[in-house]
C-alpha atoms as a PDB file:
ATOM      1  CA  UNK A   1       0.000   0.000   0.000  1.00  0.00           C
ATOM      2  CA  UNK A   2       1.308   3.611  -0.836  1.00  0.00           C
ATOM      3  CA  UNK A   3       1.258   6.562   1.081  1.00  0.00           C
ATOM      4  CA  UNK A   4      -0.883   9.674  -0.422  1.00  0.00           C
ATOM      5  CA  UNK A   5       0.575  12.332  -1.017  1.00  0.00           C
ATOM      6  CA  UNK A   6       0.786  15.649   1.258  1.00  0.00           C
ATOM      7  CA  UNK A   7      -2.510  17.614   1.455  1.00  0.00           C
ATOM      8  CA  UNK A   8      -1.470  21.261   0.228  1.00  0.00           C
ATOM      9  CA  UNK A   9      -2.623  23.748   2.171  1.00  0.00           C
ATOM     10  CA  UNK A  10      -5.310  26.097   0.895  1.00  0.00           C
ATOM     11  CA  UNK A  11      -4.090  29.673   0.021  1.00  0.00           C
ATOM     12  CA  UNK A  12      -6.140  32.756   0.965  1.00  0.00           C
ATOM     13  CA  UNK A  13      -4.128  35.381   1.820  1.00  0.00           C
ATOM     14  CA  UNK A  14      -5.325  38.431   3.855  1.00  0.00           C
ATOM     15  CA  UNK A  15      -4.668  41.483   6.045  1.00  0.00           C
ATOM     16  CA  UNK A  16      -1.015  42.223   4.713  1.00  0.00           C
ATOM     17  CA  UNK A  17       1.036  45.275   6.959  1.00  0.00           C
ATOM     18  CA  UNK A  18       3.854  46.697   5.853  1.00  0.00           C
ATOM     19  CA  UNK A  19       6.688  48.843   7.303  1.00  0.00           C
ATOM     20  CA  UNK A  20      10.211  49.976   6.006  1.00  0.00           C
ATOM     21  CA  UNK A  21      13.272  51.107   7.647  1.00  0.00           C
ATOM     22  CA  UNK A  22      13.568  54.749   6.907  1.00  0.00           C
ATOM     23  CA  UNK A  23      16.494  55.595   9.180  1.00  0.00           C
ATOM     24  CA  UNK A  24      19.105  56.389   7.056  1.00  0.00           C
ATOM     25  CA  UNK A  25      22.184  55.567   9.741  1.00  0.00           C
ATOM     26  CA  UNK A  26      20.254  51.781   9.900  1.00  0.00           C
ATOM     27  CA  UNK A  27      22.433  49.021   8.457  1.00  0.00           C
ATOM     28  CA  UNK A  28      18.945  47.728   7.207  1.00  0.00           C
ATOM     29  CA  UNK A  29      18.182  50.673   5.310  1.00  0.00           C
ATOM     30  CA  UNK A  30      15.609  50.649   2.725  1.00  0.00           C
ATOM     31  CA  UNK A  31      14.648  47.020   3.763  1.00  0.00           C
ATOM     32  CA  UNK A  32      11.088  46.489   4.195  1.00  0.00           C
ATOM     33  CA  UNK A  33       8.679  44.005   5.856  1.00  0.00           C
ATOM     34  CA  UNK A  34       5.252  42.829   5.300  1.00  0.00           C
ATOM     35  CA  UNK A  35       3.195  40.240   7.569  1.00  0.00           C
ATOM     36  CA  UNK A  36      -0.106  38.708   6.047  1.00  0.00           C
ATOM     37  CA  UNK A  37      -2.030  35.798   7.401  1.00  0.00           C
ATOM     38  CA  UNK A  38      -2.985  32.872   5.548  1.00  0.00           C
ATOM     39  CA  UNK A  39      -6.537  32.613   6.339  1.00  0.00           C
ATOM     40  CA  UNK A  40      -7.280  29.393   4.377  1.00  0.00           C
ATOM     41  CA  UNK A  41      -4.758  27.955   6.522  1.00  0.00           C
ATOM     42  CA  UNK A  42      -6.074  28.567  10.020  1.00  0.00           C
ATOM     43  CA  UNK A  43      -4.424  32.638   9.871  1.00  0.00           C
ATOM     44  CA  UNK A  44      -0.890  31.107  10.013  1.00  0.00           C
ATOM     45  CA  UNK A  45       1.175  34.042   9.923  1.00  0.00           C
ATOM     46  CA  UNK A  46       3.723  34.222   7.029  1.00  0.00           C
ATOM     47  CA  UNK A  47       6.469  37.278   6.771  1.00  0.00           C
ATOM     48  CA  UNK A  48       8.052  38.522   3.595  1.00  0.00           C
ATOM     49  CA  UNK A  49      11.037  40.694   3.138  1.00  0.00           C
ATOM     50  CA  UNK A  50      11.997  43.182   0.634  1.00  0.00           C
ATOM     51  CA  UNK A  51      15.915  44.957   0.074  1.00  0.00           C
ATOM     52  CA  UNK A  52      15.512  46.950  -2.553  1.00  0.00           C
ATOM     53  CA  UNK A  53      12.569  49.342  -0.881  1.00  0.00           C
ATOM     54  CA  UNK A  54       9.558  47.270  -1.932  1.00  0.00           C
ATOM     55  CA  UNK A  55      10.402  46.943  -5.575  1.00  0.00           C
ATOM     56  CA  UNK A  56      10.850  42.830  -5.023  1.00  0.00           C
ATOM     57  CA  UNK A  57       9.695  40.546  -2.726  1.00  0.00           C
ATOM     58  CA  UNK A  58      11.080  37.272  -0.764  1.00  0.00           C
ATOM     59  CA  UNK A  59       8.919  34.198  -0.634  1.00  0.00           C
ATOM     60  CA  UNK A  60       6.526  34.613   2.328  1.00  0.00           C
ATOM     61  CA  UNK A  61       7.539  32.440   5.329  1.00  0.00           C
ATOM     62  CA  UNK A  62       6.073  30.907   8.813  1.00  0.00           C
ATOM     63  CA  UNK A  63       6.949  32.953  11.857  1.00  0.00           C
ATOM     64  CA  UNK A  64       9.367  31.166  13.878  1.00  0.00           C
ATOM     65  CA  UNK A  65       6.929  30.455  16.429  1.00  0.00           C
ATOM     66  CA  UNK A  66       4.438  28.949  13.849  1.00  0.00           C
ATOM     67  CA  UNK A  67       1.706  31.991  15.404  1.00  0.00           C
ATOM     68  CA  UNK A  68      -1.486  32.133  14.149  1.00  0.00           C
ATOM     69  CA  UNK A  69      -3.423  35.627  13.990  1.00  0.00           C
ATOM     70  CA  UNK A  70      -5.164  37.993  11.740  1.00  0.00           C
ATOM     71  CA  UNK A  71      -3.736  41.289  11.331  1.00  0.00           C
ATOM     72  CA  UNK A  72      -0.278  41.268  12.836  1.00  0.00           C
ATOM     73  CA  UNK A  73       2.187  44.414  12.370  1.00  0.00           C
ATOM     74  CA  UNK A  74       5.368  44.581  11.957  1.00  0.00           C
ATOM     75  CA  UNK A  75       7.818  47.272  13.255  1.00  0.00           C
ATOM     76  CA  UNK A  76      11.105  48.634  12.830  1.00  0.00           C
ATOM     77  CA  UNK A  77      13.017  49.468  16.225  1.00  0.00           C
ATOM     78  CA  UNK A  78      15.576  51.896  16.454  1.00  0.00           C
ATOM     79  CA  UNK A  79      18.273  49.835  16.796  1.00  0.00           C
ATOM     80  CA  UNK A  80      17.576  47.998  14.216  1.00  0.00           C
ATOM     81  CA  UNK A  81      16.441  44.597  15.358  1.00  0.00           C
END
């Protein structure tokens, strides 16, 4: 007997927030970061990041912690972490 294959999750993207670092002293200057939520995947929280100033865009990827929310928002500290 053979396994089935993997179930894909369903994709339904929603709530995206986005923030860029602005501070010109940063060493992450002109990066930018956007969280959305999955919501056809129980609002698994996914993070994208962009270096050129939000002309491109990384793959979207699970929050370390595998959270789950709607709405999440990134932010930029001052020291740059």
């Amino acid at each position: 007997m053979s396994t089935p294959p993997p179930v894909a999750a369903r994709v339904d993207l929603d709530k995206n927030w986005t923030v860029c670092d602005n501070t010109a002293s940063s060493p992450f200057y002109g990066h930018c970061y956007t969280e959305l939520d999955n919501f056809g995947d129980g609002d698994k929280e996914l993070m994208s990041t962009s270096t050129d100033g939000g002309a491109t865009w990384g793959t979207p990827i699970e929050t370390a912690g595998h959270d789950k929310g709607i709405g999440g928002q990134p932010l930029v500290q001052p020291n740059a972490r």
